[in-house]
Protein backbone atom coordinates (compact mmCIF):
# COMPACT_ATOMS: atom_id res chain seq x y z
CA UNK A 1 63.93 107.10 -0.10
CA UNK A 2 60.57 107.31 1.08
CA UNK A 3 60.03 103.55 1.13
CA UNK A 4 63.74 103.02 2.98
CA UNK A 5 61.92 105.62 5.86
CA UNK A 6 58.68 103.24 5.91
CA UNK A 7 60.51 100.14 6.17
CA UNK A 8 62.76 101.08 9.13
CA UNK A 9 59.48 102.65 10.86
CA UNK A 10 58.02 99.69 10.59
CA UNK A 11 60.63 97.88 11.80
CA UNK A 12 61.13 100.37 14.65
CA UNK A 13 57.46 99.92 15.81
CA UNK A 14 57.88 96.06 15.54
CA UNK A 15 60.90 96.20 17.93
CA UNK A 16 58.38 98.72 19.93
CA UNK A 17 55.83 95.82 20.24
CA UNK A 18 57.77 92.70 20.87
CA UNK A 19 59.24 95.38 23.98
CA UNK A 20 56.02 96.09 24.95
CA UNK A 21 54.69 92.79 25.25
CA UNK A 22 57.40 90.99 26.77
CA UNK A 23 57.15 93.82 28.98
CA UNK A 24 53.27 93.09 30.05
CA UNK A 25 54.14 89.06 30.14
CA UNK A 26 53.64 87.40 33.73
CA UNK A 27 55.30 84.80 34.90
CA UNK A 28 54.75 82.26 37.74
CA UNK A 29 57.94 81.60 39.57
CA UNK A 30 57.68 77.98 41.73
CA UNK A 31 60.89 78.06 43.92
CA UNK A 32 60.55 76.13 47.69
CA UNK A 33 59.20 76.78 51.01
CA UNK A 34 58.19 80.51 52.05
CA UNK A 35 60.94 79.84 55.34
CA UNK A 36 63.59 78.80 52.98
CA UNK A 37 66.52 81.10 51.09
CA UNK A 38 65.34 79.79 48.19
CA UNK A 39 62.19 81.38 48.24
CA UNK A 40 63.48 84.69 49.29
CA UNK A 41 66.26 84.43 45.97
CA UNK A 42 63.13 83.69 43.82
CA UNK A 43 61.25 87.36 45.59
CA UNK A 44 64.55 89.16 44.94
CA UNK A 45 64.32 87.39 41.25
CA UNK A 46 60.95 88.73 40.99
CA UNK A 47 61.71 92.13 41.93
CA UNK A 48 64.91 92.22 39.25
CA UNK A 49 62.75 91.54 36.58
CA UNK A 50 59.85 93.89 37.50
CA UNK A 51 62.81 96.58 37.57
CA UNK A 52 64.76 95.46 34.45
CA UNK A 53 62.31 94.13 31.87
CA UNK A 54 59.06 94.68 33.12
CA UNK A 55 57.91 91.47 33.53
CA UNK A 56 55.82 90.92 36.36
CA UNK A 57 56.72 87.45 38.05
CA UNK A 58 54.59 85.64 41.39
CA UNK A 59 56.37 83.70 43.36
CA UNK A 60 54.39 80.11 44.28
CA UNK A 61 55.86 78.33 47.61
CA UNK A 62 56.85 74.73 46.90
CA UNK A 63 57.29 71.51 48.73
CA UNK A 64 60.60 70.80 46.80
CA UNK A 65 61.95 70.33 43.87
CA UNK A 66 60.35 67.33 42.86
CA UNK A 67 57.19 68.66 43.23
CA UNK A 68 58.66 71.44 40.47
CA UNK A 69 59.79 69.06 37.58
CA UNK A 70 55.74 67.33 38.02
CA UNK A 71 53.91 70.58 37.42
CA UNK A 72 55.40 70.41 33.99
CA UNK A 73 52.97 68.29 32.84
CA UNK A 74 49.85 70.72 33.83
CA UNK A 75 51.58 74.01 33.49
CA UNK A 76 52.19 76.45 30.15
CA UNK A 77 54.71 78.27 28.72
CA UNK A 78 54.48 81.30 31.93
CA UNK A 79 55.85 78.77 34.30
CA UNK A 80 59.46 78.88 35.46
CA UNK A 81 60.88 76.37 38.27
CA UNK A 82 63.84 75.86 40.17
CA UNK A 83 65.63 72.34 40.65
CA UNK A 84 68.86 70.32 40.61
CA UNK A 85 69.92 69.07 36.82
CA UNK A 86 70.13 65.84 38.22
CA UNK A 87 66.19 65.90 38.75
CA UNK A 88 65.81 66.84 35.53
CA UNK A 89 67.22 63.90 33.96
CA UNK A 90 65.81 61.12 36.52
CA UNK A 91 62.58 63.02 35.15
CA UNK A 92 63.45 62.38 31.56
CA UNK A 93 64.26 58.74 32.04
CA UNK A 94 61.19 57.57 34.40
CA UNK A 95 63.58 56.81 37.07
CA UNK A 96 64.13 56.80 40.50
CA UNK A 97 60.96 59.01 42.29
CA UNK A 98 59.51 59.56 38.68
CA UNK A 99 59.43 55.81 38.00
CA UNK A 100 55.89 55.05 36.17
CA UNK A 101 55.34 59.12 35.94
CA UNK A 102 57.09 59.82 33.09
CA UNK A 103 55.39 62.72 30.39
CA UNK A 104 56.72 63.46 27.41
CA UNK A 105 56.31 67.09 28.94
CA UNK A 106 59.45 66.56 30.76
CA UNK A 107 61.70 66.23 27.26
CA UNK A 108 60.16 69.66 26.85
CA UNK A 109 62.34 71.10 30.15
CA UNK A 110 64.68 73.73 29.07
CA UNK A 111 67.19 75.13 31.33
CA UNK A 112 67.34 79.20 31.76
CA UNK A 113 70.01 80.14 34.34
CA UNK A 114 71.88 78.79 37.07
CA UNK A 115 71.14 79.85 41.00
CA UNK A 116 73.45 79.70 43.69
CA UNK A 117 73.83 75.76 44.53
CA UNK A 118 73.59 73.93 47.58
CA UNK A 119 76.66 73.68 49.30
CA UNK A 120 77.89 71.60 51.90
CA UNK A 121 78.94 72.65 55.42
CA UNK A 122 80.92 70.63 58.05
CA UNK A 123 80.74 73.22 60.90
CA UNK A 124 82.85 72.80 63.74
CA UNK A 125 84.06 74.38 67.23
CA UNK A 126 86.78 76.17 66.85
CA UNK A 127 87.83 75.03 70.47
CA UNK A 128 87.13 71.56 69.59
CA UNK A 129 90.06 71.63 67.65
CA UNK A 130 88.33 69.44 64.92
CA UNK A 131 90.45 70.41 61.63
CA UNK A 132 89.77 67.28 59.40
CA UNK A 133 86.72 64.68 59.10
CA UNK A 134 89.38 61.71 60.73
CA UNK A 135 89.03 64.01 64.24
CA UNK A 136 84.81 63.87 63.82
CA UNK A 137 85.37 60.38 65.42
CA UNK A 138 83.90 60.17 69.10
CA UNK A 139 82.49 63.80 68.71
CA UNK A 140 78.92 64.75 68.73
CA UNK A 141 77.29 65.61 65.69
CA UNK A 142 74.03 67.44 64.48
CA UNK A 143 72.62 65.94 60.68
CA UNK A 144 69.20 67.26 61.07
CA UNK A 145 66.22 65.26 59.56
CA UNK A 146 64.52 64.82 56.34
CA UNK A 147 66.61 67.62 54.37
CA UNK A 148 69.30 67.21 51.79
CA UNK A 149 72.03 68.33 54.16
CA UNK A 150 71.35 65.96 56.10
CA UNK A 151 70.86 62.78 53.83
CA UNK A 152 74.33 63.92 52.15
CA UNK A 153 75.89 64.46 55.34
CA UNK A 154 74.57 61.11 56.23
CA UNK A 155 76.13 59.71 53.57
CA UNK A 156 79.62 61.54 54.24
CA UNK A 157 80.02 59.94 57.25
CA UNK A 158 79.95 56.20 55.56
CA UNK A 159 82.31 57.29 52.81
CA UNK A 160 84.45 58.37 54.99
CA UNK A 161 84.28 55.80 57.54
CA UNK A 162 82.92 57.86 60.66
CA UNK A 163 79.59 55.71 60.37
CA UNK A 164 79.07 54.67 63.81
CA UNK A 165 81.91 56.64 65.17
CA UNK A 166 79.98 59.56 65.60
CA UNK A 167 76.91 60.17 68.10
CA UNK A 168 74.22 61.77 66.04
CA UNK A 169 72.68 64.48 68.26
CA UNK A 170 69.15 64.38 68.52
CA UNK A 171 68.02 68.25 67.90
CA UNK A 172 66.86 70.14 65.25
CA UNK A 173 68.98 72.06 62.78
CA UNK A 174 66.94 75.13 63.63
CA UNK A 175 68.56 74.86 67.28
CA UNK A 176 72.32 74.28 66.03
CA UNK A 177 73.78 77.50 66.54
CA UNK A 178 72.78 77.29 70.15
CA UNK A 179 73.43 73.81 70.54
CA UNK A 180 77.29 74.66 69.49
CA UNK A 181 77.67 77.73 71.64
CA UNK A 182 76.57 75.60 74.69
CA UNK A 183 78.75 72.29 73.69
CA UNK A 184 75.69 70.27 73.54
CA UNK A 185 77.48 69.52 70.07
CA UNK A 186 80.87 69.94 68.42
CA UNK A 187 80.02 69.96 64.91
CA UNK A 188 76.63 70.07 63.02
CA UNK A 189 76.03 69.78 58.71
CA UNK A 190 74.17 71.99 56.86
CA UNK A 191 73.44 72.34 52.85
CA UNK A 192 72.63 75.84 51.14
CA UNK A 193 73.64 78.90 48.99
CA UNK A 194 76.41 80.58 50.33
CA UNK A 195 77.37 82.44 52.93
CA UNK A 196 74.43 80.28 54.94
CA UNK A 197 73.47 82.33 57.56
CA UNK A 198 73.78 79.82 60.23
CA UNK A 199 77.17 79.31 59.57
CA UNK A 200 77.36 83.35 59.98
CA UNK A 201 75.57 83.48 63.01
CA UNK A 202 77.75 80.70 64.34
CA UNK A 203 81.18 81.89 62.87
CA UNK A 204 80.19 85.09 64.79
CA UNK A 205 79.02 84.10 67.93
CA UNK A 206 81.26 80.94 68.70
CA UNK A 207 83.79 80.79 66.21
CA UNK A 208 84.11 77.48 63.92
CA UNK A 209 86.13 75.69 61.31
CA UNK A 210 84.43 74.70 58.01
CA UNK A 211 86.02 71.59 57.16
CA UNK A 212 87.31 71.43 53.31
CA UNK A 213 87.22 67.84 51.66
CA UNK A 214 90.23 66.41 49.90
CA UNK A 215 90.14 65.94 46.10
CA UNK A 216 89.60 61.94 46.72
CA UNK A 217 86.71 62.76 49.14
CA UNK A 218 84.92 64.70 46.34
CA UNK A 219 85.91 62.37 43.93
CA UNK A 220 83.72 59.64 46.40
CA UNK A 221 80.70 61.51 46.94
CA UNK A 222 80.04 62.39 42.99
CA UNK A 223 79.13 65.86 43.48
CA UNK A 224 80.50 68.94 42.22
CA UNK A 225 83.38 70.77 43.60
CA UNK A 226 83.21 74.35 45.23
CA UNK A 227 85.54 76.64 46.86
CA UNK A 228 84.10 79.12 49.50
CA UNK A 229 86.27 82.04 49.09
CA UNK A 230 88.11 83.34 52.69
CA UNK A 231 86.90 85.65 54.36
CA UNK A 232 83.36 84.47 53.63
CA UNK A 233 83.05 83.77 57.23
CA UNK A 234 84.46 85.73 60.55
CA UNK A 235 88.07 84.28 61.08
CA UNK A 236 87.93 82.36 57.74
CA UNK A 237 91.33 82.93 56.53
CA UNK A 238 91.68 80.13 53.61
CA UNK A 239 89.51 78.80 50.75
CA UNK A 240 87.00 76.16 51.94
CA UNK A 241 86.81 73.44 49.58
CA UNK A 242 83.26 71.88 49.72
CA UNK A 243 80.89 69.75 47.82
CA UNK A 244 77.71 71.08 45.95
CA UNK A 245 74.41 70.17 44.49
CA UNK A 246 73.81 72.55 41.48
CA UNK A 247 70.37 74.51 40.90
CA UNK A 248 69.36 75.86 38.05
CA UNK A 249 65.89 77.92 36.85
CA UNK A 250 63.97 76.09 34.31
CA UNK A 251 61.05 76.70 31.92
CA UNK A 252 59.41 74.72 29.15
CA UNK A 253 59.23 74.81 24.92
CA UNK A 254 55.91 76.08 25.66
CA UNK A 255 57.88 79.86 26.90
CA UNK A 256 58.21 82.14 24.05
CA UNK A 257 62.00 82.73 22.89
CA UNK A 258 61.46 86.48 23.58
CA UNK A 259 60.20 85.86 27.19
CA UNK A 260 63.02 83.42 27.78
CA UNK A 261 65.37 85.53 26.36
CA UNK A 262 64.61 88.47 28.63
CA UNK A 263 64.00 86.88 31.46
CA UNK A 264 67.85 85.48 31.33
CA UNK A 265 69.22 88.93 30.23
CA UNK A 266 67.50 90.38 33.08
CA UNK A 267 68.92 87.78 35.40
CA UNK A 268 72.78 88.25 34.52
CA UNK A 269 72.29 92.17 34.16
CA UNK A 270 70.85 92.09 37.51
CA UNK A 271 72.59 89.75 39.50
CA UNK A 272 75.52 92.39 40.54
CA UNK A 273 72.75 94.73 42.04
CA UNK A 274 71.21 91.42 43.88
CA UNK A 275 74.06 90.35 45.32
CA UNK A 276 75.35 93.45 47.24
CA UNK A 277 71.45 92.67 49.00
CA UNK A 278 72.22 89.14 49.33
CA UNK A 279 75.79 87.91 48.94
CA UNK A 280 74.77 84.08 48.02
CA UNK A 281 74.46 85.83 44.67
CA UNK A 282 77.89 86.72 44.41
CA UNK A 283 78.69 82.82 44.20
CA UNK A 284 76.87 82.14 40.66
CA UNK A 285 79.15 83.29 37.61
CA UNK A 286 80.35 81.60 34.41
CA UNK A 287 81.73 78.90 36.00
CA UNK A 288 78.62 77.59 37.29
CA UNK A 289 76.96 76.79 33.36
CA UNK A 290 78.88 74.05 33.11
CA UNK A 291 76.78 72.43 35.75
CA UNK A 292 73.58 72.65 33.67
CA UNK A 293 72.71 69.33 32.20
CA UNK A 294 70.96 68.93 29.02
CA UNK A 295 69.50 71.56 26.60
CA UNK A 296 69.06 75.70 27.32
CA UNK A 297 66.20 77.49 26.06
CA UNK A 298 66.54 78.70 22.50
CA UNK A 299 65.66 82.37 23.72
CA UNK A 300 68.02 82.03 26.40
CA UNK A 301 70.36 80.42 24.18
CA UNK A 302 70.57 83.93 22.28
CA UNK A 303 71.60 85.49 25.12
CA UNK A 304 74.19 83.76 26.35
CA UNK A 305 75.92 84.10 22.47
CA UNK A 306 75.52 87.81 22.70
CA UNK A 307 76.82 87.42 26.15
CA UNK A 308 79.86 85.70 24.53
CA UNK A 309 79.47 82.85 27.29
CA UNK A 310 80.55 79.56 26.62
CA UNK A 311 77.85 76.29 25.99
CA UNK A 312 78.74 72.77 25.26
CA UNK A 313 77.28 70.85 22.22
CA UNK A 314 74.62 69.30 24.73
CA UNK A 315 73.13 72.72 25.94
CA UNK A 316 73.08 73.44 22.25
């Protein structure tokens, strides 16, 4: 009997380390700039996983996302990112911004957990009347500059055929809430987690209409479908169907299984307590892992089978 006792004290002091030190590991946490939402998910991220595992995590401000995917190349196994899938894989085949600065560090990117995803919003009057994209035509419209709401939005208008049609206000997105309440614009487009707090402050100051895209409009702009529950917004009394770019939170080969594994545990078991701070949280479940392209971390792979949550064959 005596060397039954020895072997499960051993093995119960070996659990005892591999807690302890995942417990002591730091992390660096790259997510986007300090004024964005992003950056304040990544602080409440931080502040999860100082309170559920331990792990002590800094948050690093970013330019964007592309920025994220290149410090893969100089960065070790403590450094997690955030970034669209698609990014990922552009990264992996040298193309489009990463065209002649491919690494072989980027076939090393493993995917952790999902975050909420930008999502589109066509925000209009309510007293404009403006229930469908046909009625943008002759209206005034606020894109913004130089952000992914506005590029997409941008490019909404030509799929649908409003290019032209529309006169593209010239004010910042910053001022749009304003800009509505005094009909210097009837509608303006803006991309980010859910409920955006623009579209709050709007929804409860002037009163709008998200506009939902058909199935055929989705189907043209090649991004992912997602619903807005009602009541999301004051006076919202239907489902807003809307467009999205996923974002998930990324590490490398170079992370220890252990790390990655608690770091994603922490995540999910946290996420609930996050969310009644910060409702965008409430958006991510399940359903969103399906938007993760390419392979998950083994460590967080282990989770997500004790979890009992599905993966395809190309996560595996």
């Amino acid at each position: 009997m005596k060397p039954i006792k020895y072997l499960a004290g051993a093995a119960m002091m070996l659990a005892l380390a591999a807690t302890t030190s995942v417990a002591e590991t730091r992390v660096t946490y790259k997510s986007a700039k300090s004024t964005s939402s992003y950056y304040q998910m990544a602080v409440q991220i931080a502040e999860a996983m100082k309170a559920g595992s331990g792990i002590v995590v800094t948050v690093e401000e970013s330019q964007g996302s592309v920025q994220n995917v290149m410090e893969v190349k100089a960065r070790g196994g403590d450094y997690v990112f955030t970034t669209p899938p698609a990014l990922v894989r552009l990264a992996k085949g040298g193309k489009a911004m990463f065209e002649s600065k491919g690494d072989p560090a980027f076939d090393e990117i493993r995917a952790l957990f999902p975050i909420p995803s930008l999502t589109m919003h066509f925000v209009t009057r309510a007293d404009a009347g403006i229930t469908s994209f046909a009625e943008l035509e002759g209206k005034t419209v606020l894109l913004g500059k130089g952000s992914f709401g506005a590029r997409e939005g941008e490019k909404y208008l030509k799929l649908f055929g409003l290019e032209g049609k529309v006169t593209l206000a010239e004010v910042e997105l910053s001022n749009a809430v304003p800009a509505l309440k005094n009909g210097q614009i009837d509608a303006f487009v803006t991309a980010g987690s859910y409920p955006a707090p623009n579209v709050i402050e709007a929804a409860a100051s002037t009163g709008v209409t998200v506009l939902s895209l058909s199935d055929d409009q989705i189907t043209e702009t090649k991004r992912a479908r997602l619903t807005i529950p009602a009541g999301t917004y004051a006076g919202q009394e239907s489902d807003i169907v809307t467009t999205s770019l996923p974002v998930v939170a990324y590490a490398t080969t170079k992370m220890d299984d252990d790390t990655a594994y608690a770091l994603t545990k922490t995540f999910w078991d946290g996420k609930a307590a996050m969310g009644d701070a910060a409702p965008w949280w409430n958006g991510v479940d399940e359903s969103l892992m399906g938007n993760i392209e390419g392979k998950i971390h083994p460590g967080a792979i282990r989770f997500y089978k004790e979890a009992g949550m599905a993966l395809t064959d190309g996560q595996m």
